[in-house]
N, C-alpha and C. Protein backbone atom coordinates (compact mmCIF):
# COMPACT_ATOMS: atom_id res chain seq x y z
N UNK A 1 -3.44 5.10 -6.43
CA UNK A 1 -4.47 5.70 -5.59
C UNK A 1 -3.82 6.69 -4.63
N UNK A 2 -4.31 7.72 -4.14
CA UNK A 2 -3.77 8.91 -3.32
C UNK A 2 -4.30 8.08 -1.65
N UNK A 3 -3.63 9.02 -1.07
CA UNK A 3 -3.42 8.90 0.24
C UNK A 3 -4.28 8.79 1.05
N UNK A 4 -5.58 10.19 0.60
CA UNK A 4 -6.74 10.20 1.10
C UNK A 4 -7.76 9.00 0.43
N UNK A 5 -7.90 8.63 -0.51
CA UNK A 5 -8.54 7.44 -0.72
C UNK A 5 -7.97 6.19 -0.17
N UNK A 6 -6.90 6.29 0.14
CA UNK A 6 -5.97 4.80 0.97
C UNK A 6 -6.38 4.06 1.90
N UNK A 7 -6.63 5.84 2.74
CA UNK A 7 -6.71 5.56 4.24
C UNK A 7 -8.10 6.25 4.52
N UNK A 8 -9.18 6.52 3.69
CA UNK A 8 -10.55 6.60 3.71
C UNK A 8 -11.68 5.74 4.70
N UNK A 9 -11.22 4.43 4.89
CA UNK A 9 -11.90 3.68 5.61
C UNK A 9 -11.58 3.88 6.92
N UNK A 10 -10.31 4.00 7.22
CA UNK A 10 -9.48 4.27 8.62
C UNK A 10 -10.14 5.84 9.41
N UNK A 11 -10.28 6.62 8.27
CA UNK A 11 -10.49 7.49 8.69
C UNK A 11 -12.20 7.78 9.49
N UNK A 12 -12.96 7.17 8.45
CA UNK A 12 -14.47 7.02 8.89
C UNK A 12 -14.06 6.22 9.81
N UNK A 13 -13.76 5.29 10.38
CA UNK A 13 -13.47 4.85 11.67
C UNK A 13 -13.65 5.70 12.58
N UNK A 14 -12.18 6.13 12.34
CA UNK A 14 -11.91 6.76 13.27
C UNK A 14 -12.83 8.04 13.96
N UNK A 15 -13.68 8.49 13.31
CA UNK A 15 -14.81 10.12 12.90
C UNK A 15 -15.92 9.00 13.85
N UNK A 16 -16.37 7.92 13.20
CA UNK A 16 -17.15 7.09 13.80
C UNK A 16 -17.02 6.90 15.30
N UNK A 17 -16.45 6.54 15.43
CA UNK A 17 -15.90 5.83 16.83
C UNK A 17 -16.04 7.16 17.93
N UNK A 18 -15.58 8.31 17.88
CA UNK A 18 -15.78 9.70 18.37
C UNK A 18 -16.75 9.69 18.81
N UNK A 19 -17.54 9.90 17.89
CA UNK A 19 -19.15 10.17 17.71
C UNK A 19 -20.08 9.28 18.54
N UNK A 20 -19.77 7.90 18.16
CA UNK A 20 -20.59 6.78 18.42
C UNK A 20 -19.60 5.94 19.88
N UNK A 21 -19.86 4.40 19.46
CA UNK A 21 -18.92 3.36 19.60
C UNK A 21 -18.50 2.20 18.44
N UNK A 22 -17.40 1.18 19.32
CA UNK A 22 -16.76 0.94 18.48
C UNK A 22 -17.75 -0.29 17.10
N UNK A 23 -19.04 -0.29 17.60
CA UNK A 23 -19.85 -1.31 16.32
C UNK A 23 -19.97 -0.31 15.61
N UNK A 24 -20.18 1.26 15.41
CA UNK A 24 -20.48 2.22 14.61
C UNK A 24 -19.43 2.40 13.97
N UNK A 25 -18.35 2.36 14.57
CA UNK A 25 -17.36 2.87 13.91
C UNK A 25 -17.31 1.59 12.72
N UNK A 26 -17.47 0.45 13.33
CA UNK A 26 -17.05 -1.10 12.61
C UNK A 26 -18.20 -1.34 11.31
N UNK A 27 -19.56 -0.29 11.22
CA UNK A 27 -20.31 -0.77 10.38
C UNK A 27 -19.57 0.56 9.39
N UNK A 28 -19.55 1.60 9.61
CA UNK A 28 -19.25 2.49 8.71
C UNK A 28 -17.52 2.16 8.35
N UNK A 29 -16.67 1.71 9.03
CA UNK A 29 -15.48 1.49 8.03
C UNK A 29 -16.04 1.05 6.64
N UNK A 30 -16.79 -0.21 7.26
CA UNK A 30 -17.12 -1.63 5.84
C UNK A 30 -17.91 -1.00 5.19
N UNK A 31 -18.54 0.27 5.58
CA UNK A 31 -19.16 0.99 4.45
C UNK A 31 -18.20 1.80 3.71
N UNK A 32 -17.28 2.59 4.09
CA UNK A 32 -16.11 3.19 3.63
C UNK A 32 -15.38 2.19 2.58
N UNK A 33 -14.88 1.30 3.34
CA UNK A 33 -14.29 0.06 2.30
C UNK A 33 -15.06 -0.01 1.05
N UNK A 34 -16.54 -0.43 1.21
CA UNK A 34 -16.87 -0.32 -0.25
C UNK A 34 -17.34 0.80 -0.90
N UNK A 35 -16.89 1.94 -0.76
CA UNK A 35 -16.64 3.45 -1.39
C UNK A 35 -15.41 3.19 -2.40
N UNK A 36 -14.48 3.01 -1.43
CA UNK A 36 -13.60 2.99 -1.72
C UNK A 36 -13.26 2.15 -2.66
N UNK A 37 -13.25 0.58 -2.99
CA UNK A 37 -13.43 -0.20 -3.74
C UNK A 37 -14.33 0.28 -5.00
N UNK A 38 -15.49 0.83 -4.59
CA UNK A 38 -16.32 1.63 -6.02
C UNK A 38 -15.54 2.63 -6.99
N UNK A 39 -15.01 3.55 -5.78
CA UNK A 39 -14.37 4.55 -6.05
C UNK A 39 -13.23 4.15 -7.06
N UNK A 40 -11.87 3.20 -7.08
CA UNK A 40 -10.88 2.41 -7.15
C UNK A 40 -11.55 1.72 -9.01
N UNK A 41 -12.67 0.98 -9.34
CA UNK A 41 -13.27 0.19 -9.88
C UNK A 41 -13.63 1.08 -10.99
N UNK A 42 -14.16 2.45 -10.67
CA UNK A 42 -15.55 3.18 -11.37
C UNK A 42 -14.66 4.32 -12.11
N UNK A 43 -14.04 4.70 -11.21
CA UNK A 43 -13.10 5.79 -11.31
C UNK A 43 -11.32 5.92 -11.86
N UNK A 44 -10.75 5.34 -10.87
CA UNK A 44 -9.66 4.88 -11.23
C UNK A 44 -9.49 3.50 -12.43
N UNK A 45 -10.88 2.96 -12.43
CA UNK A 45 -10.62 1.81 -13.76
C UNK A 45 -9.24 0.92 -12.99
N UNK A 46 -9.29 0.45 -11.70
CA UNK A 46 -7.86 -0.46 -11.54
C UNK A 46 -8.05 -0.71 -9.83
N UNK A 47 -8.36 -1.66 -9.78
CA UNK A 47 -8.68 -2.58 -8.19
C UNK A 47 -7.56 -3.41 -7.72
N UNK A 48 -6.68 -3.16 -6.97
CA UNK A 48 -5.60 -4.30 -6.60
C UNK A 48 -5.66 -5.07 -5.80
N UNK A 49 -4.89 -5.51 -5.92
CA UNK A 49 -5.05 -7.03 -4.81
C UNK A 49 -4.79 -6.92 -3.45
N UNK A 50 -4.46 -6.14 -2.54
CA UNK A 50 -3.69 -5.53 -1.87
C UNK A 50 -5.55 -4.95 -1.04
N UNK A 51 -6.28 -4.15 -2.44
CA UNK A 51 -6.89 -3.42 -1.48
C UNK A 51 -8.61 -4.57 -1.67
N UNK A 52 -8.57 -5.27 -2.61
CA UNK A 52 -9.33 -6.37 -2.50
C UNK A 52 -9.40 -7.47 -1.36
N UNK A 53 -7.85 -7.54 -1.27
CA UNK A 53 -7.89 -8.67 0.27
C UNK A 53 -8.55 -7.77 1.54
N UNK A 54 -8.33 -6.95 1.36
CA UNK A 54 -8.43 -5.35 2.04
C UNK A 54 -10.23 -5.04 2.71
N UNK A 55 -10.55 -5.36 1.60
CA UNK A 55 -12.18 -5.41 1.99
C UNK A 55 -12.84 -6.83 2.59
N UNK A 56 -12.03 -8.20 1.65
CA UNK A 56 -12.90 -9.42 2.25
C UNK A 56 -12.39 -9.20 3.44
N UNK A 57 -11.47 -8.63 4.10
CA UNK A 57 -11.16 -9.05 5.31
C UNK A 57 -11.95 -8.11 6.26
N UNK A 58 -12.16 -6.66 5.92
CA UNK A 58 -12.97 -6.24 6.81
C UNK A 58 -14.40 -6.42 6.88
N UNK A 59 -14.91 -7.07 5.67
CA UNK A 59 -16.34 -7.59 5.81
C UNK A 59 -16.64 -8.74 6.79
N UNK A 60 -15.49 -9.56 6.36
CA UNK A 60 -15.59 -10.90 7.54
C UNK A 60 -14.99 -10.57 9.06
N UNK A 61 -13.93 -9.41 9.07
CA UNK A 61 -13.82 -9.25 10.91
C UNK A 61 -14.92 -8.46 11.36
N UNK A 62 -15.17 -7.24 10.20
CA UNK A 62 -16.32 -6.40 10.84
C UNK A 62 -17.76 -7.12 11.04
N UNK A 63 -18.06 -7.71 9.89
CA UNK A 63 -19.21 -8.53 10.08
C UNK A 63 -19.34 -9.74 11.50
N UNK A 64 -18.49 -10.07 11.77
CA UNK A 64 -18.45 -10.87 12.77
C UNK A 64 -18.28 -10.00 13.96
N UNK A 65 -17.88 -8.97 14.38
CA UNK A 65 -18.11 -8.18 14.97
C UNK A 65 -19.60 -7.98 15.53
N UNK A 66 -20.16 -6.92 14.42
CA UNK A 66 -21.43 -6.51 14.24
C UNK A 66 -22.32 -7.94 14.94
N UNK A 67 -22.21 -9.28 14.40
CA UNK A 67 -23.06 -10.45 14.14
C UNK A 67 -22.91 -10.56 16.15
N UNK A 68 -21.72 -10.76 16.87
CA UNK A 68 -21.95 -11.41 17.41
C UNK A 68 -21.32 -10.22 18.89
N UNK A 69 -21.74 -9.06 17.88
CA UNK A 69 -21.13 -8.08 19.54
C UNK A 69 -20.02 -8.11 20.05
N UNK A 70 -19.39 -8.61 19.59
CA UNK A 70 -17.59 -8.53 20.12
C UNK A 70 -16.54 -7.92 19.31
N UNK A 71 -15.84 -6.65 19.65
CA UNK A 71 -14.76 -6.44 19.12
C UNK A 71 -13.85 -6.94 19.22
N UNK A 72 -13.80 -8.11 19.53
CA UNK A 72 -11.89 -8.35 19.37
C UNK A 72 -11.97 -9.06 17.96
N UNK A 73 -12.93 -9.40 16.90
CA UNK A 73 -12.83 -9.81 15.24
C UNK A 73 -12.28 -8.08 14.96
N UNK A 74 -13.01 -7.01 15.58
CA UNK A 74 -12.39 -6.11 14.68
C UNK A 74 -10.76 -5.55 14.77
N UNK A 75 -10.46 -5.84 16.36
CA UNK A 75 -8.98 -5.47 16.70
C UNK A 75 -8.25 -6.74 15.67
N UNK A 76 -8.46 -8.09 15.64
CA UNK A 76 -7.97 -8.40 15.03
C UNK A 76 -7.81 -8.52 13.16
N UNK A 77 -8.75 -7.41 12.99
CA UNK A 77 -8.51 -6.90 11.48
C UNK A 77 -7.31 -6.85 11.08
N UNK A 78 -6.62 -5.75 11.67
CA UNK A 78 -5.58 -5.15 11.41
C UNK A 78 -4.71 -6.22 11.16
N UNK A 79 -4.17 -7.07 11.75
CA UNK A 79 -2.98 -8.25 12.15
C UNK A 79 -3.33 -9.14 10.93
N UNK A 80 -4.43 -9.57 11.01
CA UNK A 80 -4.93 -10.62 9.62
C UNK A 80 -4.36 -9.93 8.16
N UNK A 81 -4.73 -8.73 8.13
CA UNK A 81 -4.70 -8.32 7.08
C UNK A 81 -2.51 -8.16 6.78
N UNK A 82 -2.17 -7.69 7.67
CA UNK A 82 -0.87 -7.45 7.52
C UNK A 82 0.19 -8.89 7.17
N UNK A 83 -0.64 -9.70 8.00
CA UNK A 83 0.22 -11.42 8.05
C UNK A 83 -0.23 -12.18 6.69
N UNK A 84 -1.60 -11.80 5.79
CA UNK A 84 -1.49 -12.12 4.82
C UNK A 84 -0.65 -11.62 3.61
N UNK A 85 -0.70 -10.50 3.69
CA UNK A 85 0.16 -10.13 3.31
C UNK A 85 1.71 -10.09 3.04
N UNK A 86 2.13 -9.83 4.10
CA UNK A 86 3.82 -10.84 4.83
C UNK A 86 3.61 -11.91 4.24
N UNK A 87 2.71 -13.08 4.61
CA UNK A 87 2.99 -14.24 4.05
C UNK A 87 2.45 -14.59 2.51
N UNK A 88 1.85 -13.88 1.66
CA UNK A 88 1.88 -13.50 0.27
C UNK A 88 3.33 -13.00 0.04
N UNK A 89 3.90 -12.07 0.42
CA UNK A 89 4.97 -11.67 -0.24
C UNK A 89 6.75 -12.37 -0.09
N UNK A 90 6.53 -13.14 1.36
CA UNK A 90 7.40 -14.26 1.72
C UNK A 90 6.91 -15.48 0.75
N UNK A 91 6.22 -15.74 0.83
CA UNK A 91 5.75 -17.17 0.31
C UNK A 91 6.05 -17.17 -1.42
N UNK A 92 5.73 -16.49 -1.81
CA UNK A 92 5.69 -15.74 -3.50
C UNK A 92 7.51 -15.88 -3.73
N UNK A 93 8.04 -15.22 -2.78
CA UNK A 93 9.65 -15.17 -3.11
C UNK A 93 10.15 -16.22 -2.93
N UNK A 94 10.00 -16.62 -1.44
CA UNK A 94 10.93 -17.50 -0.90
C UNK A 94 11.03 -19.11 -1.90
N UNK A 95 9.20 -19.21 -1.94
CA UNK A 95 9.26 -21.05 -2.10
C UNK A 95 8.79 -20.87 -3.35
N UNK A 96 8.62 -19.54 -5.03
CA UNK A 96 8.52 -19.80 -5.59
C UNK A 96 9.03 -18.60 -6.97
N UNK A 97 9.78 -18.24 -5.70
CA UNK A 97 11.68 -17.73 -6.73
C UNK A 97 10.55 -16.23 -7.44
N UNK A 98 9.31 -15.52 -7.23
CA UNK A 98 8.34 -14.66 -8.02
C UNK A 98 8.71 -13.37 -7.07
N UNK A 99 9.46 -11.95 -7.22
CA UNK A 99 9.02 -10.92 -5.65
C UNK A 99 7.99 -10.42 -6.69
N UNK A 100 6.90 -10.09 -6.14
CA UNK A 100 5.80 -9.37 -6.23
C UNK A 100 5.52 -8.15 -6.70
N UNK A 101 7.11 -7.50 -5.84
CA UNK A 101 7.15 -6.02 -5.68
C UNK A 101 7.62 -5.81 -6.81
N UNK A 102 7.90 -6.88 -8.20
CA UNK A 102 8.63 -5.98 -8.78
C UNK A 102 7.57 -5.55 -10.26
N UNK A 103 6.67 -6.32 -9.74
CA UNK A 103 5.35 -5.97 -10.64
C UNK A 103 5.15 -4.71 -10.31
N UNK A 104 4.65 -4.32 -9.43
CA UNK A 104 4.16 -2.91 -8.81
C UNK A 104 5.26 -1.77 -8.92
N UNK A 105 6.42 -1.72 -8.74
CA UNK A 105 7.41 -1.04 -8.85
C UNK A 105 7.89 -0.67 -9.89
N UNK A 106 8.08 -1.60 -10.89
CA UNK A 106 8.79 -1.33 -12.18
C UNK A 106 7.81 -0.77 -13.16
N UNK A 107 6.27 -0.58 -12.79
CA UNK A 107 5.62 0.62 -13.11
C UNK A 107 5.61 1.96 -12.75
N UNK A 108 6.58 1.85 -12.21
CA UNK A 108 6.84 3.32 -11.62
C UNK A 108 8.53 3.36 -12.62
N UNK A 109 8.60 2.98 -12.92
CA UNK A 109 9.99 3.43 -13.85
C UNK A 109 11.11 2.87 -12.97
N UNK A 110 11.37 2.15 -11.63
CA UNK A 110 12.18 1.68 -11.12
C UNK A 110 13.03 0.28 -11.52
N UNK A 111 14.27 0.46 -11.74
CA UNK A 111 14.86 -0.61 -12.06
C UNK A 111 16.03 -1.10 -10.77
N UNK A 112 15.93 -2.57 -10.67
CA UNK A 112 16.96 -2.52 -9.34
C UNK A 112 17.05 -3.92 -9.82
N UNK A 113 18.56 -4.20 -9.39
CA UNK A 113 18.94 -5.40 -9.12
C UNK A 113 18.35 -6.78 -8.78
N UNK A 114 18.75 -7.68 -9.00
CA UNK A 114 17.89 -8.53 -8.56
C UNK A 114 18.50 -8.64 -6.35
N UNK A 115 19.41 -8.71 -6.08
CA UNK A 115 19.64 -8.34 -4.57
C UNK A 115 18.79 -7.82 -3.87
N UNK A 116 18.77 -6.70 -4.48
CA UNK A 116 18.05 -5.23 -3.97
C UNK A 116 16.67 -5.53 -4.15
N UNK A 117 16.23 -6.16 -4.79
CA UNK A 117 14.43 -6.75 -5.01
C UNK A 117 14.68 -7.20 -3.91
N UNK A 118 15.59 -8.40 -3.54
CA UNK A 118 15.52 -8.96 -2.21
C UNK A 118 15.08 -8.71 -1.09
N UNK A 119 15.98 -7.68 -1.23
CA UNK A 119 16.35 -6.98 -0.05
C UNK A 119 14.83 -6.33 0.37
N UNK A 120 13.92 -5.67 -0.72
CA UNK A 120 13.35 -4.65 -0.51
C UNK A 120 11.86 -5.76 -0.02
N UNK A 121 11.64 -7.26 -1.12
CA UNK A 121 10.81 -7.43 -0.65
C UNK A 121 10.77 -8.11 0.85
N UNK A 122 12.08 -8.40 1.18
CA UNK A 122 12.24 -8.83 2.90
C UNK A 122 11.80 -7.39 3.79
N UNK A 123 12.41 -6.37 3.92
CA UNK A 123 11.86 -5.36 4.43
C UNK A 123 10.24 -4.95 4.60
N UNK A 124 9.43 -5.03 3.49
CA UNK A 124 8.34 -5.39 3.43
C UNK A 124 7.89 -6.80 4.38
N UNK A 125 8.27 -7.90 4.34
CA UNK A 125 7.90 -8.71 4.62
C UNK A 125 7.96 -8.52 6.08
N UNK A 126 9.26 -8.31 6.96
CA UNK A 126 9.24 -7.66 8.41
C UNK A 126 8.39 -6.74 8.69
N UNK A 127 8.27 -5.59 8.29
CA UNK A 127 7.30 -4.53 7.87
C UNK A 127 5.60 -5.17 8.56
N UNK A 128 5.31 -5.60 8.13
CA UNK A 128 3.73 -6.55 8.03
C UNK A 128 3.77 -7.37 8.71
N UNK A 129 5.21 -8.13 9.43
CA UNK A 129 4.61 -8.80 10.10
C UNK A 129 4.69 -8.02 11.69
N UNK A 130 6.04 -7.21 11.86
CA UNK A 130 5.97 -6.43 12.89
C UNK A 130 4.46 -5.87 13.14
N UNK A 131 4.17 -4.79 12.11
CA UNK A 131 2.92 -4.14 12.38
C UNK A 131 1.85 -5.32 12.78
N UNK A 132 1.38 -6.61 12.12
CA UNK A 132 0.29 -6.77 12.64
C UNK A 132 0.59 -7.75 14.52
N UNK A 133 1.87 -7.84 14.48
CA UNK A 133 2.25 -7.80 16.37
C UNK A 133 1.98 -6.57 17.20
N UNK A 134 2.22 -5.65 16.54
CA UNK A 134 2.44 -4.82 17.57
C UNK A 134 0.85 -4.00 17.56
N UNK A 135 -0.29 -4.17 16.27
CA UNK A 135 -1.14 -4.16 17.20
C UNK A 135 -1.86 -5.04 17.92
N UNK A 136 -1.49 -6.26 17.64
CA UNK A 136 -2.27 -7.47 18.68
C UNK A 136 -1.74 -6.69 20.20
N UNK A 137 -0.49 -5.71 20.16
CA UNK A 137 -0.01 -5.58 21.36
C UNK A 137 -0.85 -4.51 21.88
N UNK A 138 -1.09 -3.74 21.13
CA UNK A 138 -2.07 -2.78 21.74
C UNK A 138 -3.89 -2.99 21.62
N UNK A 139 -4.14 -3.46 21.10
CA UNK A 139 -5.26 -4.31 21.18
C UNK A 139 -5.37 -4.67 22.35
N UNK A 140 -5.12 -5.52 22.78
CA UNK A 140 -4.92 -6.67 23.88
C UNK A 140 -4.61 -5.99 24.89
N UNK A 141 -4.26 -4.95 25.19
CA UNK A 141 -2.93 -4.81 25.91
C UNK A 141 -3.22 -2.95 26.99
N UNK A 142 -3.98 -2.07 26.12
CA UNK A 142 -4.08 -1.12 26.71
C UNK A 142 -6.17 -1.15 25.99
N UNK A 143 -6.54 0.09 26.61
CA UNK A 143 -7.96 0.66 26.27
C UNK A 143 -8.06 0.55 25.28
N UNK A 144 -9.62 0.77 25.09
CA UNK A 144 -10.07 0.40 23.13
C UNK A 144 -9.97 2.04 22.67
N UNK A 145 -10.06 2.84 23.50
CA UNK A 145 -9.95 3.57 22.94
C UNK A 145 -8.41 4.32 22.66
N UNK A 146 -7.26 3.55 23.11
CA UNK A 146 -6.11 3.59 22.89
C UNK A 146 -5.63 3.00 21.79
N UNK A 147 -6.33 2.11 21.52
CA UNK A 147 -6.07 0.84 20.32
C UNK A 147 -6.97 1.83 19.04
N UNK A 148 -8.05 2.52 19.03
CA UNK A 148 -8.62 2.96 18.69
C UNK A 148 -7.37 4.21 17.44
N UNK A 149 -7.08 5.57 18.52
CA UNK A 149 -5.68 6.29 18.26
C UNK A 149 -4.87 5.79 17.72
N UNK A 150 -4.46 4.22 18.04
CA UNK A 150 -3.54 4.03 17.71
C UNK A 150 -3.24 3.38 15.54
N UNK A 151 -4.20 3.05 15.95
CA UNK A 151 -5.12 2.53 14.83
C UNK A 151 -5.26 3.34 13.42
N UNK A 152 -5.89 4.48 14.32
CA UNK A 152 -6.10 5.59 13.07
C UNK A 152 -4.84 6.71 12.97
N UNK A 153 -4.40 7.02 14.06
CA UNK A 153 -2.93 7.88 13.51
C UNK A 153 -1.65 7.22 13.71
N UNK A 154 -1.54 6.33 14.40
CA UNK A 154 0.13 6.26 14.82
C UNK A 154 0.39 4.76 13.77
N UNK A 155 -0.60 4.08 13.26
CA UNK A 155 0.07 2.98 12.06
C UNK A 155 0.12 4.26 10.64
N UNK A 156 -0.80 5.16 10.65
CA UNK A 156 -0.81 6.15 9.52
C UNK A 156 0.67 6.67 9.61
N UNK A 157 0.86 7.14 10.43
CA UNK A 157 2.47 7.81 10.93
C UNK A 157 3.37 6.71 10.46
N UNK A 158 3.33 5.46 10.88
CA UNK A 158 4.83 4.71 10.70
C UNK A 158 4.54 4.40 9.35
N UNK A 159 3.29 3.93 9.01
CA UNK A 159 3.29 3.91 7.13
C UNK A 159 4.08 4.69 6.18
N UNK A 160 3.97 6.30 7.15
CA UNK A 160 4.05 6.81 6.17
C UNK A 160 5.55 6.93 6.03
N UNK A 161 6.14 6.90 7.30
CA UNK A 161 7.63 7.15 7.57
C UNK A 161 8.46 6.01 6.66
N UNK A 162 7.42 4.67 6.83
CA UNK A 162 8.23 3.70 6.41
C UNK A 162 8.09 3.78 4.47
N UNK A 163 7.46 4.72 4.23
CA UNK A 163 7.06 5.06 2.86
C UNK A 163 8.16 5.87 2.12
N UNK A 164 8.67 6.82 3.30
CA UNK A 164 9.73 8.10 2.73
C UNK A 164 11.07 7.46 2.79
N UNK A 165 11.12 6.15 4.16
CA UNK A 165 12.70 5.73 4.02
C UNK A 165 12.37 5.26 2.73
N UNK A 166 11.58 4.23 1.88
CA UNK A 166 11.85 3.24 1.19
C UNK A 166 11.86 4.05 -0.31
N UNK A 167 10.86 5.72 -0.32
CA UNK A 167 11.64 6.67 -1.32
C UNK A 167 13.10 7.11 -1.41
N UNK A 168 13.50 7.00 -0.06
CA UNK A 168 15.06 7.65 -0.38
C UNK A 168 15.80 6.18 -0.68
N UNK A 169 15.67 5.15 -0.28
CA UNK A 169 16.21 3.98 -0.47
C UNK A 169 16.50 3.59 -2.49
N UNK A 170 14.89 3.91 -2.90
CA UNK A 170 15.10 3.64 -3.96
C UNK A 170 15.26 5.24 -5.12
N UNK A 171 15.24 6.04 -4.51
CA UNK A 171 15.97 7.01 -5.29
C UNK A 171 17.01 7.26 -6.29
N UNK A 172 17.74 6.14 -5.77
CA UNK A 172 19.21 6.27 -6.59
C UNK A 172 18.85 4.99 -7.90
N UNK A 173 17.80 4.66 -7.78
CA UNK A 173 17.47 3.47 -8.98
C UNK A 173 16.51 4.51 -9.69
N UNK A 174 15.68 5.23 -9.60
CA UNK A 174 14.60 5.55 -10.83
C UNK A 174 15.37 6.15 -11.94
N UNK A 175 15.07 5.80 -12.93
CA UNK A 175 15.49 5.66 -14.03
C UNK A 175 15.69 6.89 -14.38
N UNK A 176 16.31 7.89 -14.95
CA UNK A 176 16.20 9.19 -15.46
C UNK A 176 16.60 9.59 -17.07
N UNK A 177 16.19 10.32 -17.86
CA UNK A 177 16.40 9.45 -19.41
C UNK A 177 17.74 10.74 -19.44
N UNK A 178 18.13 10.21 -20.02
CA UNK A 178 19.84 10.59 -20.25
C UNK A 178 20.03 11.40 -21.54
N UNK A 179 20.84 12.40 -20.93
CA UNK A 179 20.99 13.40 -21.60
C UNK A 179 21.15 12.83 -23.37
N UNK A 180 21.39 11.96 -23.47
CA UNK A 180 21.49 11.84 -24.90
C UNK A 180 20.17 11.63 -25.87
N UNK A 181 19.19 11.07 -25.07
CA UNK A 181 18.26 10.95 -25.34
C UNK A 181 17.37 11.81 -25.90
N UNK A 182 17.72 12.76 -24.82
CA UNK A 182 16.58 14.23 -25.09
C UNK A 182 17.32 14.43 -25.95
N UNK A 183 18.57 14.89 -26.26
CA UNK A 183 19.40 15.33 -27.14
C UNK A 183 18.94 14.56 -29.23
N UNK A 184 18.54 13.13 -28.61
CA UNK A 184 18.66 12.88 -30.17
C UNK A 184 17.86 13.17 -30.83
N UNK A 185 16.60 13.83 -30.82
CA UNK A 185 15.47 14.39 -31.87
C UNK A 185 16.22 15.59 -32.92
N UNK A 186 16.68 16.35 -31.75
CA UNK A 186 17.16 17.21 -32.51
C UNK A 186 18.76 16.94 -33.70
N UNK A 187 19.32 16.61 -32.59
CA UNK A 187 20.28 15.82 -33.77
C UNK A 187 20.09 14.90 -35.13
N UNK A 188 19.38 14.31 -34.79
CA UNK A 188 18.56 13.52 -35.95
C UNK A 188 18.15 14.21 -37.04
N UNK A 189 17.23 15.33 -36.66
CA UNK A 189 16.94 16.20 -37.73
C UNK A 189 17.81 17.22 -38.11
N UNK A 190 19.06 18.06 -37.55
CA UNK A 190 20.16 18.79 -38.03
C UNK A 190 20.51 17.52 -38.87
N UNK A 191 20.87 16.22 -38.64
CA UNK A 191 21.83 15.63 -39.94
C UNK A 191 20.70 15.22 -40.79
N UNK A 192 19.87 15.26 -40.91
CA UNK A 192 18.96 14.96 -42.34
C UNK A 192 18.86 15.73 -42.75
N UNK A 193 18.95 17.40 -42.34
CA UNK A 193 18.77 18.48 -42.84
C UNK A 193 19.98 18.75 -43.56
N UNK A 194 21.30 18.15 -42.94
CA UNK A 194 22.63 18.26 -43.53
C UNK A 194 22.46 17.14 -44.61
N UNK A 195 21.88 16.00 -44.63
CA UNK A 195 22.00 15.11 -45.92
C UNK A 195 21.72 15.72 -46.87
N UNK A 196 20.61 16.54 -46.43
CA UNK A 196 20.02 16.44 -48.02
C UNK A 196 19.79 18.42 -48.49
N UNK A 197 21.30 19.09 -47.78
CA UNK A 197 21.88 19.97 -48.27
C UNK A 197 22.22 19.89 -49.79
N UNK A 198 21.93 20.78 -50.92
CA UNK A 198 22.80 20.80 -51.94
C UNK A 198 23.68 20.98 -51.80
N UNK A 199 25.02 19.98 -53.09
CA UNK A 199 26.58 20.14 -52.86
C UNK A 199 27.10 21.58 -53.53
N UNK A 200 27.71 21.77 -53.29
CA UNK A 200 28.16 22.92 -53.75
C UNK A 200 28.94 22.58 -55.40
């Protein structure tokens, strides 16, 4: 899925919230979410798990929101969603020897060590759980409409940063097909063409 469909819901938020307040913003994410999910399903033919937990969770913080007039179900979206996660991808490794990541990855042509899986799904795992602390910290902690900003550009920002280290990280693993490879079609057919030369 691209970038702009990723972060589609975040974004109507965020457009919302401007405009309106923060229940407007909170009914139109969960409307965004299931765009997006349609979109993902209808279109792309491929729904992951990732962006499935993705929606029950903003139906049940936003909805509880909406239901009972209080934003702090929706500040605490964010954190829920990140700690399940963390603890899906800890829990999966640690207590049942499975990383996750290497389903998702090794469709991308990446091959790595088993260490380096380690390694990568621990980073992840800090990753998710930092982020959903540090916005309980701003949540809690400064204006809604600071938590708001923070929400829609500055987790977009470290996503993305934390997206480009973990491209250069695994750079030196994607697979690249080797010169011999490309090379053997043609070789193949110069020596069949040489087999079946008449002898002189």
């Amino acid at each position: 899925m691209n970038p702009i469909v990723d972060f589609f819901p975040i974004l109507l938020f965020f457009i919302a919230y401007k405009f309106g307040d923060i229940y407007l913003a909170t009914g139109v994410a969960m409307v965004g979410a299931l765009l997006q999910i349609a979109y993902a399903k209808f279109i792309l033919k491929r729904v992951s798990v990732m962006l499935r937990v993705s929606l029950v969770v903003i139906l049940v913080f936003g909805g509880l929101t909406l239901i009972l007039h209080n934003p702090t179900f929706i500040k605490w979206k964010p954190t829920v969603l990140y700690w399940c996660m963390a603890s899906t991808l800890a829990v999966s490794a640690w207590f049942f020897k499975r990383n996750l990541l290497t389903k998702v990855l090794s469709e991308q042509q990446i091959n790595l060590p088993a260490p380096v899986w380690d390694t990568l799904n621990t980073a992840w795992v800090v990753f998710f759980a930092c982020m959903g602390a540090l916005n309980l910290y701003i949540a809690f902690n400064y204006p809604e409409a600071t938590w708001v900003n923070f929400k829609a550009i500055w987790m977009t920002v470290i996503f993305v940063l934390f997206g480009i280290g973990q491209a250069v990280f695994l750079a030196r693993y994607i697979k690249e097909e080797p010169e011999a490879e490309r090379t053997a079609p043609q070789n193949t057919l110069s020596n069949i063409k040489e087999s079946k030369a008449p002898e002189a």
